[in-house]
N, C-alpha and C. Protein backbone atom coordinates (compact mmCIF):
# COMPACT_ATOMS: atom_id res chain seq x y z
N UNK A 1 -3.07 4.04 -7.68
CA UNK A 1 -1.82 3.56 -8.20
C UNK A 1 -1.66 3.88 -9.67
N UNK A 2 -0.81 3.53 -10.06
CA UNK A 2 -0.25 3.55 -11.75
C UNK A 2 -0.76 2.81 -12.49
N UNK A 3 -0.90 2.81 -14.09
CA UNK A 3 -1.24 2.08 -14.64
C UNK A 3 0.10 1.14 -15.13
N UNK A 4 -0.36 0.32 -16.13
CA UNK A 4 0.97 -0.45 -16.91
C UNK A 4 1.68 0.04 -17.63
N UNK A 5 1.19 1.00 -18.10
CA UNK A 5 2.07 1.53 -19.34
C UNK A 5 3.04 3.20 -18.00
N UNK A 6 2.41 3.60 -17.31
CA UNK A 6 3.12 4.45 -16.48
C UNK A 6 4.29 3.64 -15.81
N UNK A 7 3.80 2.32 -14.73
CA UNK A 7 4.75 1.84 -14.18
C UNK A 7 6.10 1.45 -15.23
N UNK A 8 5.68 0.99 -16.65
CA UNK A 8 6.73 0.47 -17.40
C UNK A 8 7.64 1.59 -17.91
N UNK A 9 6.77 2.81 -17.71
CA UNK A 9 7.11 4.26 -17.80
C UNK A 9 8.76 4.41 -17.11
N UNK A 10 8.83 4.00 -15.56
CA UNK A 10 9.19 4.83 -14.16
C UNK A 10 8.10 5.99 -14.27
N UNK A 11 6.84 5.98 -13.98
CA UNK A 11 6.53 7.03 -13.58
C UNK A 11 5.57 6.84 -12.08
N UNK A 12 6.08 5.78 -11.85
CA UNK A 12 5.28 5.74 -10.35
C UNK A 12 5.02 6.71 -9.20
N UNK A 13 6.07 7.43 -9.22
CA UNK A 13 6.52 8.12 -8.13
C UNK A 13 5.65 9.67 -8.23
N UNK A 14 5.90 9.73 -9.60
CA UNK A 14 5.51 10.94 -10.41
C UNK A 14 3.64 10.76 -10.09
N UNK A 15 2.98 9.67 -10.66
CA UNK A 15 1.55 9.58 -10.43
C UNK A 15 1.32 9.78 -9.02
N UNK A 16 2.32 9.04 -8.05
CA UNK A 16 1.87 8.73 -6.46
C UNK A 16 1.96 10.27 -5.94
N UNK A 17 2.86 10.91 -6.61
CA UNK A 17 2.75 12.21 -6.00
C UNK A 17 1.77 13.02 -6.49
N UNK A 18 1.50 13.26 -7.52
CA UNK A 18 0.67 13.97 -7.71
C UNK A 18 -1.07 13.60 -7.09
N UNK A 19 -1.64 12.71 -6.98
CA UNK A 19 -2.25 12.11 -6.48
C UNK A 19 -2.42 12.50 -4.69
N UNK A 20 -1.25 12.37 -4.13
CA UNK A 20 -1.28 12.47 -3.03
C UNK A 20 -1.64 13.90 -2.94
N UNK A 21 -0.45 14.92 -3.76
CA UNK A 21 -1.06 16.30 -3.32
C UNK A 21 -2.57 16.94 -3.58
N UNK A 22 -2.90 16.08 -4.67
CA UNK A 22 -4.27 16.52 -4.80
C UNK A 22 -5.18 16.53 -3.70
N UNK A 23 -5.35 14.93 -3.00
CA UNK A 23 -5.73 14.75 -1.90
C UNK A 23 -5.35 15.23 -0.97
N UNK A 24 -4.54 15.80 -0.26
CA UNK A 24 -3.77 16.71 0.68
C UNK A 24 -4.45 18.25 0.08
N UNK A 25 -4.29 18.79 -0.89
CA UNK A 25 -4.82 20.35 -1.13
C UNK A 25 -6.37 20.35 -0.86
N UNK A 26 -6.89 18.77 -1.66
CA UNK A 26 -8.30 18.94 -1.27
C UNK A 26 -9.29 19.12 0.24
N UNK A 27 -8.68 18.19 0.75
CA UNK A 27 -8.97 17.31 1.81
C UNK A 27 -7.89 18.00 3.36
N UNK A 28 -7.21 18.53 2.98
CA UNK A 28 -6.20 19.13 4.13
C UNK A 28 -5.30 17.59 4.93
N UNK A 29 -4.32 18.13 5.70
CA UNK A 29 -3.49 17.22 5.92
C UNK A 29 -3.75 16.70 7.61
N UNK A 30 -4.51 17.35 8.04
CA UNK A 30 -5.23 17.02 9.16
C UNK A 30 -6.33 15.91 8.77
N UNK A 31 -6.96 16.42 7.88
CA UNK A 31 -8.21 15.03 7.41
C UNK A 31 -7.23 13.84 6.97
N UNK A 32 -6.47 14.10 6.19
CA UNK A 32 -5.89 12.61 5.89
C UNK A 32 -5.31 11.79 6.99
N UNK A 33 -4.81 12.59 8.33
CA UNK A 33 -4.51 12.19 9.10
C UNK A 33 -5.20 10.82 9.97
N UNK A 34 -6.57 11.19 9.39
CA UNK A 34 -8.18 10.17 9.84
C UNK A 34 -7.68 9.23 8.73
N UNK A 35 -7.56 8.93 8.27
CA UNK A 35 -7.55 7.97 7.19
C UNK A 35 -6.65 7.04 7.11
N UNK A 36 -7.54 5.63 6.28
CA UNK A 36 -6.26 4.78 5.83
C UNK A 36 -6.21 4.94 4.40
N UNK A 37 -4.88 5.11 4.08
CA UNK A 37 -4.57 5.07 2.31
C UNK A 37 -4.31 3.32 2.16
N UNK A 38 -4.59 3.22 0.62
CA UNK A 38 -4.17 2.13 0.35
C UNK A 38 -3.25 2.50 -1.18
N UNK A 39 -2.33 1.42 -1.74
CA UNK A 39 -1.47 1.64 -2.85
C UNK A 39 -2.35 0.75 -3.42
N UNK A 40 -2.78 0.77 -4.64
CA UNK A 40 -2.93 -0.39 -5.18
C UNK A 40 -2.59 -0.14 -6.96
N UNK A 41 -1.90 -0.87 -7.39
CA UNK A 41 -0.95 -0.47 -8.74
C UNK A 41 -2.20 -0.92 -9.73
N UNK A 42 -2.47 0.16 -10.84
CA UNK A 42 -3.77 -0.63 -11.70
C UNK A 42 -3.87 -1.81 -12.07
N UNK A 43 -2.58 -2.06 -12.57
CA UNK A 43 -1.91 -2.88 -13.24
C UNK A 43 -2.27 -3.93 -12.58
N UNK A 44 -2.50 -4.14 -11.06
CA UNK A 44 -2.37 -5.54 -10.65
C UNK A 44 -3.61 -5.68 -9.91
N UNK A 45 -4.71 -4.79 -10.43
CA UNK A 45 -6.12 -5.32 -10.23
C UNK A 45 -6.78 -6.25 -11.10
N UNK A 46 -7.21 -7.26 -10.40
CA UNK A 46 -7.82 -8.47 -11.74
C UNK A 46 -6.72 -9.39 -12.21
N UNK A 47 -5.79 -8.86 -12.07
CA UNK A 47 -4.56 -9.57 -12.88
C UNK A 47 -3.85 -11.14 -12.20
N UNK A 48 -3.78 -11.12 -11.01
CA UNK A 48 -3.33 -11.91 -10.21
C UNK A 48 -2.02 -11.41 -9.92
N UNK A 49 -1.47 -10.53 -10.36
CA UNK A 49 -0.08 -10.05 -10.50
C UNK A 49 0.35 -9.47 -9.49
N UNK A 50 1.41 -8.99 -8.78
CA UNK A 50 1.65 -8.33 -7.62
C UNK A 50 2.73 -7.72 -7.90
N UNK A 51 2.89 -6.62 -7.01
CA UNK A 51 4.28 -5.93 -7.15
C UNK A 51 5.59 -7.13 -5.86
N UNK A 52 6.54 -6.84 -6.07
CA UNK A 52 7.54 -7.57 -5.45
C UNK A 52 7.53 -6.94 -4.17
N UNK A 53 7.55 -7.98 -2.91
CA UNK A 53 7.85 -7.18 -1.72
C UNK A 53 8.50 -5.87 -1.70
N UNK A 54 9.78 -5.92 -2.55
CA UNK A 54 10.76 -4.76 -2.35
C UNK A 54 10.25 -3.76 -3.05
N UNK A 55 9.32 -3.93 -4.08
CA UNK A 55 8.41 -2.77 -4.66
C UNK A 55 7.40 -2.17 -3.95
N UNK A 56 6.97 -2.91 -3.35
CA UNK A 56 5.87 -2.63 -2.28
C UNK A 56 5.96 -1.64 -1.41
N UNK A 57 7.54 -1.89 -1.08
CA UNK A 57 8.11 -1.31 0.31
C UNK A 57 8.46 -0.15 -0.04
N UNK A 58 9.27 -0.30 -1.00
CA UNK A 58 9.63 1.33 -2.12
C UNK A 58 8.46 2.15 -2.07
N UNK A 59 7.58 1.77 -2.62
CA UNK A 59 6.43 3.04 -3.07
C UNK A 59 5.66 3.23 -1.43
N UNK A 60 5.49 2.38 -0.38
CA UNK A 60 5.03 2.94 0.46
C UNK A 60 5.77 4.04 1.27
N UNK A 61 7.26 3.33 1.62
CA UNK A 61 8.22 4.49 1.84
C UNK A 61 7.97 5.86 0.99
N UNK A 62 7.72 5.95 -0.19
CA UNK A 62 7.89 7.44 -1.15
C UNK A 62 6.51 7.95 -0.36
N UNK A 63 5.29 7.26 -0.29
CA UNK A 63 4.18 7.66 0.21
C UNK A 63 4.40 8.39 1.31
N UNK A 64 5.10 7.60 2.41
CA UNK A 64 5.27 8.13 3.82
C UNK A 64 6.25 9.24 3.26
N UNK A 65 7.48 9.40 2.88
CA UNK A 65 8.35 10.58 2.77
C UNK A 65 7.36 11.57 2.06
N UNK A 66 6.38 11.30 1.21
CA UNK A 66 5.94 12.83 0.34
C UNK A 66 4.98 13.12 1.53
N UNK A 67 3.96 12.69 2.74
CA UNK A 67 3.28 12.98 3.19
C UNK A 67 4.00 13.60 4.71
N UNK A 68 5.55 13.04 4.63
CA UNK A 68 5.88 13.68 5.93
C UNK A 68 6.41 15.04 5.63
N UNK A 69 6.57 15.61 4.25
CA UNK A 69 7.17 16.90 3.82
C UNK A 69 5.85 17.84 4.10
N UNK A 70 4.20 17.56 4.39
CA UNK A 70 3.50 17.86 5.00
C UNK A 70 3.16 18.15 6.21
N UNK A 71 3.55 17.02 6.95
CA UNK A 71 3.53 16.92 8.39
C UNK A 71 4.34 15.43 8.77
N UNK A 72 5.30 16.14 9.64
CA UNK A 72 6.00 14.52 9.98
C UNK A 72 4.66 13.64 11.11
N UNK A 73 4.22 14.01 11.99
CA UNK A 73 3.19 13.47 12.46
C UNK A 73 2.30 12.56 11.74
N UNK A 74 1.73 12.91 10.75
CA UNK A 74 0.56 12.60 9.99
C UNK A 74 1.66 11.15 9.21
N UNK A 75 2.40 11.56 8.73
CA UNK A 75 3.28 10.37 7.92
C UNK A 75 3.90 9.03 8.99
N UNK A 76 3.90 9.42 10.13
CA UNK A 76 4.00 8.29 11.20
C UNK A 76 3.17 7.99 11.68
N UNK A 77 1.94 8.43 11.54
CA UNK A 77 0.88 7.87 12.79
C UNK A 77 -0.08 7.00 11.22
N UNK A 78 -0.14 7.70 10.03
CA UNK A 78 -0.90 6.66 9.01
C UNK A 78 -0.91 5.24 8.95
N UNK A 79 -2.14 4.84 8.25
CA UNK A 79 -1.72 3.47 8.04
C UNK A 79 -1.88 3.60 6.27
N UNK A 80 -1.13 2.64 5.83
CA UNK A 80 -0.94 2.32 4.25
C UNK A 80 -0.83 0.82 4.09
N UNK A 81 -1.83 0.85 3.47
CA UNK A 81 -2.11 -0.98 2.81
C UNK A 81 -1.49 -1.03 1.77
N UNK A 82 -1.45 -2.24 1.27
CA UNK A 82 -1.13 -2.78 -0.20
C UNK A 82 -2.11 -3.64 -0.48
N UNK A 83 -2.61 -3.12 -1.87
CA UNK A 83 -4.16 -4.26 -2.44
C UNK A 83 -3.75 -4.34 -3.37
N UNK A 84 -2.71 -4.98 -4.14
CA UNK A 84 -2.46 -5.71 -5.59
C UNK A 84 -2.02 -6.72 -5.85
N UNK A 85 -3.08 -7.70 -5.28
CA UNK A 85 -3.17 -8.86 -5.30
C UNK A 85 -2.37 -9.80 -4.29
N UNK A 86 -2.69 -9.37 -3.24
CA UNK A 86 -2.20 -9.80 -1.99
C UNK A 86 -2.95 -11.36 -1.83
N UNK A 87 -1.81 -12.41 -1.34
CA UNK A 87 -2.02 -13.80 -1.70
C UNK A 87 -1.69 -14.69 -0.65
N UNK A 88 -1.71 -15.58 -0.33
CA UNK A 88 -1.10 -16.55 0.77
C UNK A 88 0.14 -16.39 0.99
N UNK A 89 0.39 -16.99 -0.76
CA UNK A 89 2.16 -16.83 -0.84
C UNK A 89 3.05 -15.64 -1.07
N UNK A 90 2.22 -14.59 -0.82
CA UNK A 90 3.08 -13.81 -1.13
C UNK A 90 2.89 -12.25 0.33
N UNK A 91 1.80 -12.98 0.75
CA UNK A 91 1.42 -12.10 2.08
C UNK A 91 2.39 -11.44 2.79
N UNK A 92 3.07 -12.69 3.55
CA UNK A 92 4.39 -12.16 4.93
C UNK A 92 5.38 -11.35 4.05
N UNK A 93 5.20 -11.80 3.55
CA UNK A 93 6.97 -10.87 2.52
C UNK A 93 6.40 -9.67 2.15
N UNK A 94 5.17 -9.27 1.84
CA UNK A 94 4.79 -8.09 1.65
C UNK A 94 4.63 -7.47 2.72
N UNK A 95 3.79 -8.11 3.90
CA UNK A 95 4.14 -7.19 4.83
C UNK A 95 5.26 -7.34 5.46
N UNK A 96 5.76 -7.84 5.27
CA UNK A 96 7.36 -7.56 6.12
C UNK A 96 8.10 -6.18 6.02
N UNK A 97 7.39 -5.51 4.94
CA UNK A 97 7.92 -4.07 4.25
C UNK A 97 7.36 -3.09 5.93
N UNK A 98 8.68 -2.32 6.65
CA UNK A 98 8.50 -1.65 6.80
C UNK A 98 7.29 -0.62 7.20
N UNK A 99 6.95 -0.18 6.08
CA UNK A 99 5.87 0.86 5.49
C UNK A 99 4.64 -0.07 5.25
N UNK A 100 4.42 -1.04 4.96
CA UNK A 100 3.46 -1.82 4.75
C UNK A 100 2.69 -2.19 5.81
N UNK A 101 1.64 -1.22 6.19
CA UNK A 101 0.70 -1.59 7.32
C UNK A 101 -0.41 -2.89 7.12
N UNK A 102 -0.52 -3.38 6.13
CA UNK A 102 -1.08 -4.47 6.21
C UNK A 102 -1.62 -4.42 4.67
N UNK A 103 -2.79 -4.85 4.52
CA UNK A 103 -3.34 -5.11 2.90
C UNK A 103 -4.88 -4.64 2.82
N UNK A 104 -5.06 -4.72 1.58
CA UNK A 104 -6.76 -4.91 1.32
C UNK A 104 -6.51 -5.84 0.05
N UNK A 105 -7.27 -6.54 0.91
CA UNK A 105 -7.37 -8.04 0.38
C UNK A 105 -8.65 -8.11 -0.65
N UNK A 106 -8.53 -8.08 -1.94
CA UNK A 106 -9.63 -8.45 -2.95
C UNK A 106 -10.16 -9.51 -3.18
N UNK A 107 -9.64 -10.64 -4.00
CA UNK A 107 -10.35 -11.60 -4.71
C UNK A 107 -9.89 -12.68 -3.93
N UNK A 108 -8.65 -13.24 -3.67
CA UNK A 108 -8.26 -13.75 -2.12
C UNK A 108 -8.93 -13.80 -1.25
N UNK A 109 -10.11 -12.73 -0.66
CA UNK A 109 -10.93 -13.01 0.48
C UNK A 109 -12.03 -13.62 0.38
N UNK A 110 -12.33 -14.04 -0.80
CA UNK A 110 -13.40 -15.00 -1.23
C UNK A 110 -12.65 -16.76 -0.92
N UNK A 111 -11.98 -17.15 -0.64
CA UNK A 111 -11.42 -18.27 -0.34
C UNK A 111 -10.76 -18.51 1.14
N UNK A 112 -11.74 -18.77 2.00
CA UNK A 112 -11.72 -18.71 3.25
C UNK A 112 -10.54 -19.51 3.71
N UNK A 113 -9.58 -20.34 3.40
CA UNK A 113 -8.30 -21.04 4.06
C UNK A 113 -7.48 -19.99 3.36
N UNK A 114 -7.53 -19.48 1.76
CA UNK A 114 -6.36 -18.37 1.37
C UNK A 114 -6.34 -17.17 2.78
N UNK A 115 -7.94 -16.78 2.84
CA UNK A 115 -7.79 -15.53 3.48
C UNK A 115 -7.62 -15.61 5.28
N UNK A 116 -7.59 -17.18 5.95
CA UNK A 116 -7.52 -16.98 6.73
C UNK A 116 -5.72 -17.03 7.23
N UNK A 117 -4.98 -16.99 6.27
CA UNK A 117 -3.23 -17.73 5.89
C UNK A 117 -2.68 -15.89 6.15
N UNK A 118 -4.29 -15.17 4.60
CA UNK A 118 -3.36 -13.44 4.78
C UNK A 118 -3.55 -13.14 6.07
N UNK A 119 -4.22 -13.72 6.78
CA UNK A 119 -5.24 -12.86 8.31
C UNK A 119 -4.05 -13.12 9.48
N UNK A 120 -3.14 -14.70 9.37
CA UNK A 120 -2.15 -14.74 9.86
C UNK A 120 -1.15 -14.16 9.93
N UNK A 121 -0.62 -13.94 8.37
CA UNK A 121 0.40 -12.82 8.19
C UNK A 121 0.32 -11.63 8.40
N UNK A 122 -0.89 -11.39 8.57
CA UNK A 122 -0.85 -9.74 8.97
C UNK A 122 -0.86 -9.56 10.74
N UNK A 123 -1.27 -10.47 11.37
CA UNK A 123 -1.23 -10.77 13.20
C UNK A 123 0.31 -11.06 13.15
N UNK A 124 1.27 -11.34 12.21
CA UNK A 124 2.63 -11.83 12.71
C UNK A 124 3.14 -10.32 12.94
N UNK A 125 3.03 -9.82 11.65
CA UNK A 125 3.37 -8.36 11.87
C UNK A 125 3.19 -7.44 12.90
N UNK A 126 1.80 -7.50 12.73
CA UNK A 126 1.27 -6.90 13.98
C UNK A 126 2.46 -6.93 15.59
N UNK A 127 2.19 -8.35 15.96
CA UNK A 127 3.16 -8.98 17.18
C UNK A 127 4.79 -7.96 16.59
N UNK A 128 4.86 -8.00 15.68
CA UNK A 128 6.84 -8.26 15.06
C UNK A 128 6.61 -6.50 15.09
N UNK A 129 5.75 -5.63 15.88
CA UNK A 129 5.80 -4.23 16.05
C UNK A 129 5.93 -3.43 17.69
């Protein structure tokens, strides 16, 4: 993901892409196809901070559109988490995004009633597919 001073930039899109193609030229678009990506914004590691559902949903969408200009296959069959600071209260609404295949859960999973609340929200989704 971006740092703070990029995101305060607009340059999200700009880092996420470049990033992605690196990994795509390196790695080929068949290997990524094996894989789960995750977003996670620098900015909101450690921080407690999170991006807004509707931010969430934004940058995973750009993810899926730059990886389907690769292969539309590979951009529908991926999965893409969100790990920036994914929380009780703020779980379902993040995944409610669309593009938001679920999370990686950091410091949250050390608190076994927080993490068993994200473990719910992500089975609602699941079902709501």
């Amino acid at each position: 993901g971006e740092s703070a001073d990029d995101y305060a930039a607009g340059k999200t899109e700009e880092i996420i892409a470049r990033l992605l193609d690196i990994l795509i030229e390196e790695r080929g678009i068949k290997e990524l196809a094996k894989t789960v990506l995750a977003y996670e914004p620098v900015w909101a590691i450690g921080t407690g901070e999170s991006a807004t559902p509707e931010w969430a949903q934004e940058v995973h969408s750009f993810i899926r559109q730059r990886i389907e200009k690769h292969d539309p296959e590979t951009a529908e069959s991926i999965r893409i988490l969100y790990g920036g600071s994914v929380k009780e209260d703020n779980a379902s609404a993040i995944f409610a995004g669309s593009d938001v295949d679920g999370g990686l859960i950091g410091g949250a999973s050390l608190d076994v009633e927080e993490f068993i609340h994200i473990c719910f929200a992500a089975a609602l989704k699941t079902k709501g597919k």
